[in-house]
Protein backbone atom coordinates (compact mmCIF):
# COMPACT_ATOMS: atom_id res chain seq x y z
CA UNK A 1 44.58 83.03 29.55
CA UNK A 2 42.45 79.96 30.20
CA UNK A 3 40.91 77.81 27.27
CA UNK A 4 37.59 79.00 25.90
CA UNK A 5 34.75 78.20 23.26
CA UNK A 6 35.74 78.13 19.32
CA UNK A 7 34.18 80.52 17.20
CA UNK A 8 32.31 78.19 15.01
CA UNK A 9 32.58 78.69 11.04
CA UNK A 10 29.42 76.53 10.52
CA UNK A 11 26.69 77.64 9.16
CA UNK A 12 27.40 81.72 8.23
CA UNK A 13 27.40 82.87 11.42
CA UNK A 14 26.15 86.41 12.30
CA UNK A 15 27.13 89.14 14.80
CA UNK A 16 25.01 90.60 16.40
CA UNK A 17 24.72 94.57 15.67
CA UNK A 18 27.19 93.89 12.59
CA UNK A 19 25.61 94.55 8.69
CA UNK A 20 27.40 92.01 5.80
CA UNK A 21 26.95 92.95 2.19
CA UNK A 22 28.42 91.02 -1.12
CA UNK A 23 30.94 93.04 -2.47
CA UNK A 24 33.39 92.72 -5.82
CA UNK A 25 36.10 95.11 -7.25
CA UNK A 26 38.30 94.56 -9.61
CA UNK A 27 42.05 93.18 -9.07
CA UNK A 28 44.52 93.12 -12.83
CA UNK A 29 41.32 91.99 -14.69
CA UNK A 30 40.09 89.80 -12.37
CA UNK A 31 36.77 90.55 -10.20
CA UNK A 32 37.34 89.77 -6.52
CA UNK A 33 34.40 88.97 -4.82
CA UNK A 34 34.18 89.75 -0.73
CA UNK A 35 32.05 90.42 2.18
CA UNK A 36 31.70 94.18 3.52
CA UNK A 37 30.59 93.97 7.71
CA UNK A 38 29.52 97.41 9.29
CA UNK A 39 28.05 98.06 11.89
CA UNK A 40 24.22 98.00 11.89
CA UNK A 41 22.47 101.94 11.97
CA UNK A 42 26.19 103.35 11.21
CA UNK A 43 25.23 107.16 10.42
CA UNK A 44 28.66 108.72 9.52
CA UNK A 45 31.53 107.49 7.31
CA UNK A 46 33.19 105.24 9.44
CA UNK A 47 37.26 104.13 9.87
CA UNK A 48 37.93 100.95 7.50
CA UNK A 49 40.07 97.72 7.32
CA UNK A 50 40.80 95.28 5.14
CA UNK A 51 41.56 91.99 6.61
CA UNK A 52 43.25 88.94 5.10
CA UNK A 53 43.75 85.21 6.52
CA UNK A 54 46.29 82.44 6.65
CA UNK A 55 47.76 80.81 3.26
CA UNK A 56 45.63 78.71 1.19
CA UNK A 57 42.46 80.25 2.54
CA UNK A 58 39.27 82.08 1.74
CA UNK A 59 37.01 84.91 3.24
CA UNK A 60 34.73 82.57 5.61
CA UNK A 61 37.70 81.51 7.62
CA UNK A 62 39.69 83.66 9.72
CA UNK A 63 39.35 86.62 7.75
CA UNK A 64 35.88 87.29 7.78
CA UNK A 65 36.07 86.22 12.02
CA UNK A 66 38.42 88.98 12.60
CA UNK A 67 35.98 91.62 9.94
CA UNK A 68 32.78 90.45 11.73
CA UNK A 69 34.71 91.33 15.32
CA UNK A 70 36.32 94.78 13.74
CA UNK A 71 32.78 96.32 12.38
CA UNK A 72 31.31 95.12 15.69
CA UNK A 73 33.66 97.60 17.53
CA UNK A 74 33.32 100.58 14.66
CA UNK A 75 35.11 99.39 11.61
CA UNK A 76 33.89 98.92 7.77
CA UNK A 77 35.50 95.43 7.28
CA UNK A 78 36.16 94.17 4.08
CA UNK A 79 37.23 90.05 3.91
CA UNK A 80 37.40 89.04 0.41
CA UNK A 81 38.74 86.20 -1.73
CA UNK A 82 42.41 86.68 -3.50
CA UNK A 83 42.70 86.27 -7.10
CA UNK A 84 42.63 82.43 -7.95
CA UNK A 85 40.95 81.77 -5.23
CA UNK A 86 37.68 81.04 -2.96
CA UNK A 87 34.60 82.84 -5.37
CA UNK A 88 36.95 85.23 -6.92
CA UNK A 89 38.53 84.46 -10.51
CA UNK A 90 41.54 84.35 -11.99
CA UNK A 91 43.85 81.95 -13.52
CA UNK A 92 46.14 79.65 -12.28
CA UNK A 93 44.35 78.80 -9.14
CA UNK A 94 45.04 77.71 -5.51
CA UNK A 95 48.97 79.73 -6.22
CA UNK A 96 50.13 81.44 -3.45
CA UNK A 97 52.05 84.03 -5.14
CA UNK A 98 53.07 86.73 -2.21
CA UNK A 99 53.35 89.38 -4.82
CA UNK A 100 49.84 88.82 -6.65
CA UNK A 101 47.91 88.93 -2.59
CA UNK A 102 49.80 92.28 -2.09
CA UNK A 103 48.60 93.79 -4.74
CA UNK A 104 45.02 92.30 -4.08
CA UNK A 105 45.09 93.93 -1.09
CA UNK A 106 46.48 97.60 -2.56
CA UNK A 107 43.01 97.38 -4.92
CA UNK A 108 40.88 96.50 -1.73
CA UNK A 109 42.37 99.27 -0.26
CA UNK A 110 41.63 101.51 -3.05
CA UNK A 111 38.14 99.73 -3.14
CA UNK A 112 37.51 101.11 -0.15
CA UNK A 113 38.45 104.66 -0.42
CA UNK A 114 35.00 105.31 -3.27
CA UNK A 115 32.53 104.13 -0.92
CA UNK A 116 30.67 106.60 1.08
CA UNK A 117 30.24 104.67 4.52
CA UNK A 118 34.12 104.99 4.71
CA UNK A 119 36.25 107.25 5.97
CA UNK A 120 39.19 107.15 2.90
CA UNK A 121 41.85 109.22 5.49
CA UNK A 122 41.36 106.24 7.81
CA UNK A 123 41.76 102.87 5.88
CA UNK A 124 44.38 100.17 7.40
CA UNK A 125 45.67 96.84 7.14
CA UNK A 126 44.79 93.35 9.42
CA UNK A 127 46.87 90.28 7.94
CA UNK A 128 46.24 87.28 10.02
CA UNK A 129 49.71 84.34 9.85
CA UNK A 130 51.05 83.96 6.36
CA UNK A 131 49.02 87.20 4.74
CA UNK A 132 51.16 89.20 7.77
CA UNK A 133 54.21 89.83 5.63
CA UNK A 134 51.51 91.19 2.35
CA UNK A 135 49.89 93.00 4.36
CA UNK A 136 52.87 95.04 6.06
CA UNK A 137 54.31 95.13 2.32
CA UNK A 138 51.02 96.80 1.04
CA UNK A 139 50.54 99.11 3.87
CA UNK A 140 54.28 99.99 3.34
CA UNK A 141 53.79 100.96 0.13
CA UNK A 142 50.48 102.59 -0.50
CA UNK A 143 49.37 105.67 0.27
CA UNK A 144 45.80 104.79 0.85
CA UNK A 145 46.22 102.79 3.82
CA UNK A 146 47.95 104.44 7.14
CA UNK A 147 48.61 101.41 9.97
CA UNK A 148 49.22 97.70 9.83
CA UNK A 149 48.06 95.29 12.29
CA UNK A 150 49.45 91.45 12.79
CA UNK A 151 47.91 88.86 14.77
CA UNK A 152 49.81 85.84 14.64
CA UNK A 153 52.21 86.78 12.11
CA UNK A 154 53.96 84.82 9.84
CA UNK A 155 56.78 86.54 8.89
CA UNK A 156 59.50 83.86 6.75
CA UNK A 157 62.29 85.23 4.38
CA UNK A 158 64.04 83.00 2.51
CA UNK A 159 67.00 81.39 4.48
CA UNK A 160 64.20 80.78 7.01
CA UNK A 161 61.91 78.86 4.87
CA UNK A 162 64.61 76.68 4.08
CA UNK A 163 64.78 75.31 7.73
CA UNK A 164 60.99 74.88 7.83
CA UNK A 165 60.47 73.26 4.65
CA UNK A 166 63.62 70.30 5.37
CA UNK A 167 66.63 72.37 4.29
CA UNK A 168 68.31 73.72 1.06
CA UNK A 169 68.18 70.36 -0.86
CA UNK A 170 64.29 70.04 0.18
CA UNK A 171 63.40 73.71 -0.66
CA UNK A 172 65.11 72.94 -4.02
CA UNK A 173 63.62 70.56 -5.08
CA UNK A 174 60.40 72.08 -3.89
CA UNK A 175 60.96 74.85 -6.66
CA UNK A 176 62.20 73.00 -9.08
CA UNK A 177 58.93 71.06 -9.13
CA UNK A 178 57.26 74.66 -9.16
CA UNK A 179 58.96 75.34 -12.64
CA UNK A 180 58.20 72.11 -14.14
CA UNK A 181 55.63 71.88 -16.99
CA UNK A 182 52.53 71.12 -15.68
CA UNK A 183 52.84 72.59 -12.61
CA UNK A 184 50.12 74.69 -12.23
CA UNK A 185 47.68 72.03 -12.93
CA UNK A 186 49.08 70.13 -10.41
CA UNK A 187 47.06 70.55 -7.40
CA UNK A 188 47.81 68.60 -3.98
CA UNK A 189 45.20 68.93 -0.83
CA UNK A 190 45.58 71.83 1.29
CA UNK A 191 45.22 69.95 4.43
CA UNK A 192 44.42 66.22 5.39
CA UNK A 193 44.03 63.60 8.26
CA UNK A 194 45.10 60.97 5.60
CA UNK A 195 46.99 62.12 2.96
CA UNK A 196 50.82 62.39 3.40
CA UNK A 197 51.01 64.49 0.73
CA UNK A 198 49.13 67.59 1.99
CA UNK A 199 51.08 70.32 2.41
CA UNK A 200 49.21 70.43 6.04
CA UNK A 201 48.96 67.04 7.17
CA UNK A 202 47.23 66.53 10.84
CA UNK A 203 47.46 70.39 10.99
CA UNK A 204 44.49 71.68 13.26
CA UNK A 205 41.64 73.82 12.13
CA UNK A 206 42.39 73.26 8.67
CA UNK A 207 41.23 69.95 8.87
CA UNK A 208 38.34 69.86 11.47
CA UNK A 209 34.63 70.76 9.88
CA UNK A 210 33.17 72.39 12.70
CA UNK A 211 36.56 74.84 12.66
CA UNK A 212 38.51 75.71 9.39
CA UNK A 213 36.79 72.54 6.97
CA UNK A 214 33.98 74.41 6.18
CA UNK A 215 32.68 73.84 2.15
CA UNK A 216 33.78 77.17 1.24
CA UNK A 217 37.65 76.14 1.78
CA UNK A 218 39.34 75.19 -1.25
CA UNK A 219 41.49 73.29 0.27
CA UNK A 220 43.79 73.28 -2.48
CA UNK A 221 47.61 74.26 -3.32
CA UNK A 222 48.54 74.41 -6.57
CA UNK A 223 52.22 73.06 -6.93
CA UNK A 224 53.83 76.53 -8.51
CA UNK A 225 52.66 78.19 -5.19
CA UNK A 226 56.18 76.67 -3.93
CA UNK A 227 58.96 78.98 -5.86
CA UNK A 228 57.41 82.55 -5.06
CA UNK A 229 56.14 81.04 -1.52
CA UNK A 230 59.82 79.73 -0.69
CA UNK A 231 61.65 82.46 -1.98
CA UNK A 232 59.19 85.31 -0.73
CA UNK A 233 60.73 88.07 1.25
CA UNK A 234 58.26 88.89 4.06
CA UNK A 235 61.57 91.01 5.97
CA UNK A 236 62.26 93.27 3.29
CA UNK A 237 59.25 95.39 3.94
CA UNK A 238 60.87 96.20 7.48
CA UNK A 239 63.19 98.50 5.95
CA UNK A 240 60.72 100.70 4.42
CA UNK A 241 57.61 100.67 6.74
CA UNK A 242 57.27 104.12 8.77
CA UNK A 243 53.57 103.59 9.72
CA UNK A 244 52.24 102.65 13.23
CA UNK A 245 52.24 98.87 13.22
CA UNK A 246 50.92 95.94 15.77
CA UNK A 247 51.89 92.55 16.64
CA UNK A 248 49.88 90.27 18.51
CA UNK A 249 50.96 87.17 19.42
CA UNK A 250 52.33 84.64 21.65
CA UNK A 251 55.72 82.53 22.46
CA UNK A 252 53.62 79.52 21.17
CA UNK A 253 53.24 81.06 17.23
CA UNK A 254 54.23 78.94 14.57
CA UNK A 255 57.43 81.70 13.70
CA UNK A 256 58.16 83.50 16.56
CA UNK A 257 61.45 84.67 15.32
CA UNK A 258 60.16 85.65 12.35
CA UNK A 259 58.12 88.20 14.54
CA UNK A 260 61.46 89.36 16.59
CA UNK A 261 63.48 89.57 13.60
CA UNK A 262 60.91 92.13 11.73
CA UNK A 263 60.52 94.18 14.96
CA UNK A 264 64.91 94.28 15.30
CA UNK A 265 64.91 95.78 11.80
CA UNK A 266 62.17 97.99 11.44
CA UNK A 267 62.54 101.44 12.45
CA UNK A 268 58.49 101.98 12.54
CA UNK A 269 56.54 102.70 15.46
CA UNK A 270 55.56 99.22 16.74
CA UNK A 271 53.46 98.16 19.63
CA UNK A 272 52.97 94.54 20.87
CA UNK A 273 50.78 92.61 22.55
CA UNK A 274 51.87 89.03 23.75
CA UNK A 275 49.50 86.47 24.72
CA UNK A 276 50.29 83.69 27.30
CA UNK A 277 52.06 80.21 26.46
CA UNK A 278 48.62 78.59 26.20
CA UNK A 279 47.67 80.17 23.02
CA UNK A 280 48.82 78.93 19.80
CA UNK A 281 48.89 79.85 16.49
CA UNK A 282 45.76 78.29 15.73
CA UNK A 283 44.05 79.35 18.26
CA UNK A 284 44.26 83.22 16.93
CA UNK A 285 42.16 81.63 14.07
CA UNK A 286 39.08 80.87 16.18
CA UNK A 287 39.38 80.67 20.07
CA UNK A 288 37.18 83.02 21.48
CA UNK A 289 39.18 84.33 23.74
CA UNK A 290 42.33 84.96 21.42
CA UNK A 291 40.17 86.39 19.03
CA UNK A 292 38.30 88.50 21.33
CA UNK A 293 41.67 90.12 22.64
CA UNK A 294 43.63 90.12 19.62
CA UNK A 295 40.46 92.49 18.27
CA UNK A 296 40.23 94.78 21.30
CA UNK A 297 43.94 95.04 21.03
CA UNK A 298 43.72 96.19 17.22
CA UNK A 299 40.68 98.19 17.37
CA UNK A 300 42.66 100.33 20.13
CA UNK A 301 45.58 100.66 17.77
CA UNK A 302 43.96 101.56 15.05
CA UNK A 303 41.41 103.99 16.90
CA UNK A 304 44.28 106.32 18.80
């Protein structure tokens, strides 16, 4: 696969034959506010997905690309905001809490089943890097949706994390931080160019305007994100998902093994589709060509 155009993020974009609507439900007393894309002149109920992005980020990144490219091949897409986040509310914000996104995603899921454009037999799940291992959690546990698609997929347990984030003493100290008083006031940058002490320094996309630095980022991580992010599971769901998953990817993600261990221990029925060396983990977010075959690849999934 050769390098291609971005998708740009600036300035709303549209698709063309693709419908948006605003859209809120509720989440554990908290209204969630998201975007609903269909495709234009749909006449019957119509097979659903709810699609979630990276960590840290909101429905006008990668979560509403991959919804504007899934209702432009059938799909009601829903990309909305997690509680504490983006235009949604709830209290603390900028936390990512792996157990409070899952169950966001269960309500969107139920969202979706009372609205009459959707099909309610034929709701499933798209998590895009870190919201991977939620999503397969929700769609292993709920009823209401019946496959899971990754692209990219960030997939960490806990002895894993620990290498990525400098080792047991690091990670520690990274919690214990996360338990001190205070902590959810204390907010760092999500990403920077400058600032050491973002928790993604010099990382692409997050930090480039015309890709992932768009106004509607937060851009913000609130310091107790680090205990249930460090000590999240995202494996454990292996052992109890039977429904039809994908993986799309490429030996140039961000946690490759973290893809190859899921797919050793899971006994569901899993397809893959690998992308060549060139594409990275960013790239899934907004390279057209990555995006345009990680979406043919799920909309073929989730269609047979």
């Amino acid at each position: 696969m050769t390098q291609s155009t971005r998708i740009s993020l600036q300035n709303a974009p549209t698709r063309k034959g693709v419908a948006e609507r605003a859209v809120s439900f509720d989440s554990n007393g908290n209204t969630l506010k998201g975007t609903l894309y269909t495709p234009e002149n749909a006449s019957a109920a119509l097979p659903a997905v709810v699609v979630t992005g990276a960590w840290t980020t909101v429905k006008e990144q990668m979560p509403g690309t991959y919804a504007r490219e899934m209702a432009a091949r059938g799909f009601a897409a829903l990309a909305f905001d997690f509680t504490g986040w983006g235009e949604s509310e709830g209290t603390p914000r900028f936390v990512e809490d792996p157990s409070v996104k899952t169950a966001d995603i269960r309500t969107a899921a139920a969202f979706l089943t009372s609205l009459d454009e959707v099909d309610s037999s034929r709701i499933s799940g798209l998590g895009v890097c870190a919201s991977s291992g939620y999503m397969a959690a929700a769609v292993a546990d709920d009823a209401n949706l019946q496959k899971v698609a990754l692209v990219a997929p960030w997939l960490h347990d806990p002895a894993m994390a620990e290498g990525i984030y400098g080792g047991p003493e690091m990670a520690a100290s990274l919690i214990a931080a996360s338990e001190a008083d205070g902590a959810e006031d204390t907010v760092l940058l999500g990403a920077s160019t400058t600032d050491e002490n973002a928790v993604m320094y010099q990382a692409p996309y997050y930090t480039e305007e015309d890709r992932g630095l768009i106004p509607a980022y937060d851009n913000k991580f609130s310091v107790a994100s680090w205990k249930p992010w460090l000590t999240y599971d995202a494996q454990a769901s292996a052992d109890r998902l039977t429904k039809p998953m994908l993986m799309v990817g490429s030996p140039s993600i961000a946690l490759p093994a973290g893809a190859t261990a899921y797919e050793a221990r899971t006994k569901a029925p899993l397809e893959k589709l690998w992308l060549g060396d060139d594409v990275t983990q960013f790239d899934f977010y907004d390279r057209k060509d990555a995006v345009t075959a990680a979406s043919d690849a799920v909309a073929d999934f989730l269609n047979t």
